[in-house]
Structure formats: C-alpha cells, structure tokens
Protein backbone atom coordinates (compact mmCIF):
# COMPACT_ATOMS: atom_id res chain seq x y z
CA UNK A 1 12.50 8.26 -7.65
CA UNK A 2 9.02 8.07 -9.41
CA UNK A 3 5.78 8.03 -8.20
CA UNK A 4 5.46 6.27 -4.86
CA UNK A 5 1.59 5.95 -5.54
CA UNK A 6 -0.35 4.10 -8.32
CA UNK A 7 -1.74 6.24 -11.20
CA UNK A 8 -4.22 4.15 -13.28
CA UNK A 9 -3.75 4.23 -16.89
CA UNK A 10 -5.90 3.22 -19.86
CA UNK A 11 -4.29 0.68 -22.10
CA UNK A 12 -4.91 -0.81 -25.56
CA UNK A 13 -7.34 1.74 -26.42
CA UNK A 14 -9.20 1.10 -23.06
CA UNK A 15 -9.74 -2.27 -23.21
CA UNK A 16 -7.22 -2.34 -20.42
CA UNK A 17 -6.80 -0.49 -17.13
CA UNK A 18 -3.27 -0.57 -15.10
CA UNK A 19 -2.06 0.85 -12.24
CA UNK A 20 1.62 2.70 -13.07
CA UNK A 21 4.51 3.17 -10.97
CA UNK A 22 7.60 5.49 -11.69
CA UNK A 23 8.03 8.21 -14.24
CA UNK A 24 9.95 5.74 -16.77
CA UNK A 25 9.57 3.24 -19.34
CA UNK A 26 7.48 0.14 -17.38
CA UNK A 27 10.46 -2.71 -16.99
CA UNK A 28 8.01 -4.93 -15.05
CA UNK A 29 4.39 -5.82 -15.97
CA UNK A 30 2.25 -7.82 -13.17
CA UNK A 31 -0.68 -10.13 -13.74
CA UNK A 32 -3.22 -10.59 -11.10
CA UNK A 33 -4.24 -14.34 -9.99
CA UNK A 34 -8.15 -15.22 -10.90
CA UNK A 35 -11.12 -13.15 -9.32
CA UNK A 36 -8.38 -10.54 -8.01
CA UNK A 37 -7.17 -7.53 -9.19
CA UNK A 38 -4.10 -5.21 -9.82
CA UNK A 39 -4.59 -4.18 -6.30
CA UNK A 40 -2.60 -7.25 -5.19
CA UNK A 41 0.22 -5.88 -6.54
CA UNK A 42 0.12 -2.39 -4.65
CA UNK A 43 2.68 -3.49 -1.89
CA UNK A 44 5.66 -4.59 -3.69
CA UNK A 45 6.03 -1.77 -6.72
CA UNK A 46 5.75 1.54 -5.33
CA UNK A 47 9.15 3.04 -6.88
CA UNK A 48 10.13 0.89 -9.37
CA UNK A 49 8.67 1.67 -13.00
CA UNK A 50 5.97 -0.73 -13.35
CA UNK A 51 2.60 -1.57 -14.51
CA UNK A 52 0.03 -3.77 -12.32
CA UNK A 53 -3.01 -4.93 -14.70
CA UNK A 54 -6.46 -5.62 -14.55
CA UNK A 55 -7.23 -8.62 -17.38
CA UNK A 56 -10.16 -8.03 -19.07
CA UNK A 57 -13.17 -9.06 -16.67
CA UNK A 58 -11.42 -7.61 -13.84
CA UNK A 59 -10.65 -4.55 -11.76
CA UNK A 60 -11.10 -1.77 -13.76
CA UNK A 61 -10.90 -3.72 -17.22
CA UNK A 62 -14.39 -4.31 -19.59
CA UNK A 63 -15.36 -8.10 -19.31
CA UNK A 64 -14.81 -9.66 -23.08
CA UNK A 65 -18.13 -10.25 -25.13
CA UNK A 66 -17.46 -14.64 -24.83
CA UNK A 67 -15.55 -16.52 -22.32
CA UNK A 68 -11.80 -16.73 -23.02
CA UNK A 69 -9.16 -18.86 -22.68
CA UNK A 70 -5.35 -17.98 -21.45
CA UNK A 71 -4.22 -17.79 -25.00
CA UNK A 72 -6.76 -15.20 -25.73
CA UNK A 73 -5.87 -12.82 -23.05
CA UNK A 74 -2.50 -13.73 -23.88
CA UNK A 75 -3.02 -12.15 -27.42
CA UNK A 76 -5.02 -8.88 -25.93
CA UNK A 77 -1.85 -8.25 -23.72
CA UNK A 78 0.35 -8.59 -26.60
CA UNK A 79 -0.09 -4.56 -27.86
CA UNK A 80 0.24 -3.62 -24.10
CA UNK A 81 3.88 -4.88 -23.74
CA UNK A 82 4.55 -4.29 -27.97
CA UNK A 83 4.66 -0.60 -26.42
CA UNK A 84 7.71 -1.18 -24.20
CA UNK A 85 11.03 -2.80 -24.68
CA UNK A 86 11.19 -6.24 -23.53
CA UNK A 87 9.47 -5.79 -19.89
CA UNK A 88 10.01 -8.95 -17.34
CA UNK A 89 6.24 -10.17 -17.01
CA UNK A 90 5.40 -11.08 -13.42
CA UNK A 91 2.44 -13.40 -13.00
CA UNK A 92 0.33 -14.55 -10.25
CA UNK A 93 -1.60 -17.57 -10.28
CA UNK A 94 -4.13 -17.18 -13.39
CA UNK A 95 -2.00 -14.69 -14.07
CA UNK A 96 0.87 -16.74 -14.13
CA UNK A 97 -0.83 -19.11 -16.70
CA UNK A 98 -1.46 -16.22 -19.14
CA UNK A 99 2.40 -15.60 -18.71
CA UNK A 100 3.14 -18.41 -19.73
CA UNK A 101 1.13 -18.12 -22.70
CA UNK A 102 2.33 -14.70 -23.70
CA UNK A 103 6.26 -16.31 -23.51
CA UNK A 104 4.94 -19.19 -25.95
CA UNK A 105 3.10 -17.46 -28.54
CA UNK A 106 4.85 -14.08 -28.24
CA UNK A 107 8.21 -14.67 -26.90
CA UNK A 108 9.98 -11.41 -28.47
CA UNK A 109 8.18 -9.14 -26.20
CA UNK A 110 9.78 -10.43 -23.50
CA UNK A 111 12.46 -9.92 -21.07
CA UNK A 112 11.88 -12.57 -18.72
CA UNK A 113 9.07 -14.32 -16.82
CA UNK A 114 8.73 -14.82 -13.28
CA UNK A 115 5.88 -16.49 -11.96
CA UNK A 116 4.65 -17.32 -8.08
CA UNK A 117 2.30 -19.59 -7.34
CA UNK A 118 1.30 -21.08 -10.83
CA UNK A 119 -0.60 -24.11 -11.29
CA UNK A 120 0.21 -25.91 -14.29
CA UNK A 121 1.73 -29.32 -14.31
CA UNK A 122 1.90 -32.00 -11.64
CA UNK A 123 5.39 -33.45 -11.03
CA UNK A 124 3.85 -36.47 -10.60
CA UNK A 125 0.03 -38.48 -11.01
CA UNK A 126 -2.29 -37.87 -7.47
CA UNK A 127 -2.46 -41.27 -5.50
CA UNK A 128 -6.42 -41.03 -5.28
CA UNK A 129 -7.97 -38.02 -3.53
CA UNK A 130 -6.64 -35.83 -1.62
CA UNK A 131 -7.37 -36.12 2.58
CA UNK A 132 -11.04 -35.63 3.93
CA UNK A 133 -9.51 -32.75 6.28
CA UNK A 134 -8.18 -30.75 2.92
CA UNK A 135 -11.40 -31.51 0.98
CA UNK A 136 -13.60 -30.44 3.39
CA UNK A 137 -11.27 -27.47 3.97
CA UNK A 138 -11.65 -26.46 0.35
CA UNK A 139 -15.60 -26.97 0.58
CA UNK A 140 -15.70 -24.06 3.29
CA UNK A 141 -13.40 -22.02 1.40
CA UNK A 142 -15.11 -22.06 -1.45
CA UNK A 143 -18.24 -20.83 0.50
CA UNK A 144 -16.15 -18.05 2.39
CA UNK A 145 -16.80 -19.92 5.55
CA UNK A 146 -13.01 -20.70 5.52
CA UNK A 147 -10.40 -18.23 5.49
CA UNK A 148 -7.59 -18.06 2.59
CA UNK A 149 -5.15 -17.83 5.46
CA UNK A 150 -6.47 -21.31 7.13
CA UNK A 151 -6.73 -22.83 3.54
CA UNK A 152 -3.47 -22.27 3.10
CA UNK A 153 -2.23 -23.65 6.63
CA UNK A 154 -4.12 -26.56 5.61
CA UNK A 155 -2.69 -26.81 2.35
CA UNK A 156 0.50 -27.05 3.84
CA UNK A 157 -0.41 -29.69 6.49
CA UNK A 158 -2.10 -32.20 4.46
CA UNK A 159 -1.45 -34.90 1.75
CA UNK A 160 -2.68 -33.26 -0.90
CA UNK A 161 -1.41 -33.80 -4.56
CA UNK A 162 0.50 -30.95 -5.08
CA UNK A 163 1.39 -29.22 -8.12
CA UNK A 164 4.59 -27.35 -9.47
CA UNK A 165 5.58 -25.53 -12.62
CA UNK A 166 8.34 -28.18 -14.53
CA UNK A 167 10.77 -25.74 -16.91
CA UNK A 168 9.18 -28.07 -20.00
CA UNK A 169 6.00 -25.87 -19.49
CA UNK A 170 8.05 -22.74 -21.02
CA UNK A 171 9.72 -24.52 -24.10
CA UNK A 172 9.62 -21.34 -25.42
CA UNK A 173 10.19 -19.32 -22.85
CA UNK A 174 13.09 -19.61 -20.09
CA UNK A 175 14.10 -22.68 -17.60
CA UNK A 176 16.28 -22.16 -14.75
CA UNK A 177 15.88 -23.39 -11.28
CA UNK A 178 13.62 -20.93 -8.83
CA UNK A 179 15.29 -20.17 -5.43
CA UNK A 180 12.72 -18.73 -2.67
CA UNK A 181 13.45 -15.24 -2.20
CA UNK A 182 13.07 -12.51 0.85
CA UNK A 183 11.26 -8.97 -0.12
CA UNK A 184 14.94 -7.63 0.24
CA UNK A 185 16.49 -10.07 -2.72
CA UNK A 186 12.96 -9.02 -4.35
CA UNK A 187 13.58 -5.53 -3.90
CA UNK A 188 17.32 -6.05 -5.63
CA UNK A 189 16.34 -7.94 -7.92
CA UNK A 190 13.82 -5.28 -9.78
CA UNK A 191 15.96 -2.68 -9.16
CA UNK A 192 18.49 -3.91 -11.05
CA UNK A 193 16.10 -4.23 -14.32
CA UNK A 194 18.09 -7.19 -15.15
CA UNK A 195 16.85 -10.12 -17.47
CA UNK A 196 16.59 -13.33 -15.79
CA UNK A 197 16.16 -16.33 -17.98
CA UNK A 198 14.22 -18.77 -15.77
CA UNK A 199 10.88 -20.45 -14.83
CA UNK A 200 9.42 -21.46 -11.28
CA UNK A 201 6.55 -21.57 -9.41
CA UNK A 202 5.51 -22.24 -5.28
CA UNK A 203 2.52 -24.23 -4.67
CA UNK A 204 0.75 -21.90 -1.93
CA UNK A 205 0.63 -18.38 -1.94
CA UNK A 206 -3.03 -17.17 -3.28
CA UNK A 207 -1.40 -13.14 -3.28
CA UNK A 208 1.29 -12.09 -4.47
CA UNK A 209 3.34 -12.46 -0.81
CA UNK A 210 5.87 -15.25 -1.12
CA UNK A 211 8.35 -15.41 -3.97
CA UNK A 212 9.92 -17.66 -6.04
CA UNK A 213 12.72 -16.34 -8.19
CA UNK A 214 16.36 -16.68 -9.94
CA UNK A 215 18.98 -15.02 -8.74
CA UNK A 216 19.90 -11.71 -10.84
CA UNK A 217 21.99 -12.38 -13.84
C-alpha cells in the first residue's frame, strides 16, 4: 500500500526537499505553482509512489544565490529525476513552466508530462485590456483583499484574454489533446503508472484541484 502520509526527503545533496509517498520507486514527480509549496500536492498522492517538491526558494528548499529562470531550475531538477526511471512530471502553474523546460532540454528523463493550469502561450493576441471589473479584481488580489476563490469566479465571468498551453510549446516533449478529468479518472490514471504522451493545460485553477489530462494509454 505505501505510506499514506508524506515523509520529507532531502534531494540532490540537500539542495532539494520533497515530500515522498509509497515505499517504491517515485513514478510521479509534482511541481508546485509560484509562491506555493509541495503542500499543494498533499491531497491527491497519499498511496501512490510519488514525490511532491519544493523548488529551490520554496518550502523546505534553500533559495539559489541569483535569481533564476525556468531553465535553471529545470537543470537543478535534472539529478532529482536522473535517480528514477522515466517518472511522469506533474506541474502546476510555475511549476508547469519548469516542466516544460525539463521535457525540452532533458527529454530522456521523462515519462510523460502533465500539466494543469500552465500559462504559456495565448491562442490568440488580447483585443486591448482586459474588463475594469477583472482588473480591479486582480488589484485586490494582489493585496490579499480579494480572495483566490473570488479571483477565480471572476476570472471565469469576465472578458479577459485568456491563455492556453498550444502542443507547439512541447516540440520536444509530447502533444495530444487534454480531456478534463474527475479525481476518480485521476486516481486511475496514476495507478496505472502508464506513460501518456500528451500536453494540456486549464486556464483557472491556482492549486492543484481541477485537472486536465489524456486518457491512459
């Protein structure tokens, strides 16, 4: 069955810090979205044999001496998954982006990639700026006067550009068309330790809640 709690781990010589589920080889690594941590990930991998990890700067993890880019905690993830045998990376938001950069510059790590609300390209150019009510929206949230739960509602209710992973993001990575999933199809799907070959993204979720993936393979 494995362990049904997390047990944090030190990784890479401790410049990174994971939760670990199960007793087994990790088939699924998960990347936190910006200013979280691998907390988010503590409701969905309980039994399965996983890793949820804190990027450098966050959590548990030592900040990096300069400011990085994607690529660059790309490469520092690079030993963590060398260490298992092609593990599906899971990605949330930032983390998402740094996915996507681990599939392009180290694609032979990998499994698969699945990804859940991603921001990366646009599927088409805004029409000006986005509505007064969403702006202003974003102003409170930014200032914690706003909820992410209202955000969100207002995300969904305005006229916003919107933005969407496009498979050309991951030409070397995977491209298939995402389906929305429940927590059940979720819950198959990573117990299966298949490897999907696919790309997609939702637009909303801010935690790790609502899924996009392929069907199992």
């Amino acid at each position: 069955m494995g362990y049904s709690c997390e047990v944090l781990t030190s990784l890479a010589d401790g410049r990174i810090w994971a939760d670990r589920y199960g007793d087994g080889e990790p088939s699924i690594i998960a990347l936190h979205g910006w200013g979280r941590s691998r907390h988010d990930w503590s409701p969905v991998l309980p039994h399965r044999n996983a890793l949820a990890v804190d990027l450098p700067g966050f959590g548990a993890s030592p900040a990096p001496d300069t400011a990085w880019t994607t690529a660059e905690y790309a490469d520092a993830l690079a030993p963590v998954l060398a260490a298992y045998t092609s593990p599906v990376l899971v990605g949330h938001s930032f983390g998402g982006r740094v996915a996507v950069q681990v599939a392009a510059r180290h694609p032979g790590l990998l499994g698969g990639v699945l990804l859940t609300g991603v921001p990366l390209l646009r599927n088409e150019a805004p029409s000006g700026k986005p509505a007064f009510r969403y702006r202003s929206a974003r102003w409170l949230n930014r200032r914690g006067i706003l909820s992410d739960d209202r955000m969100d509602s207002c995300a969904s209710t305005t006229d916003r550009p919107t933005t969407r992973l496009r498979p050309a993001c991951c030409a070397a990575s995977w491209s298939t068309p995402s389906t929305r999933t429940t927590a059940t199809s979720w819950s198959a799907w990573t117990s299966s330790v298949c490897r999907p070959r696919w790309c997609g993204a939702s637009t909303t979720p801010r935690r790790p809640s609502r899924w996009h993936a392929a069907p199992a393979t």
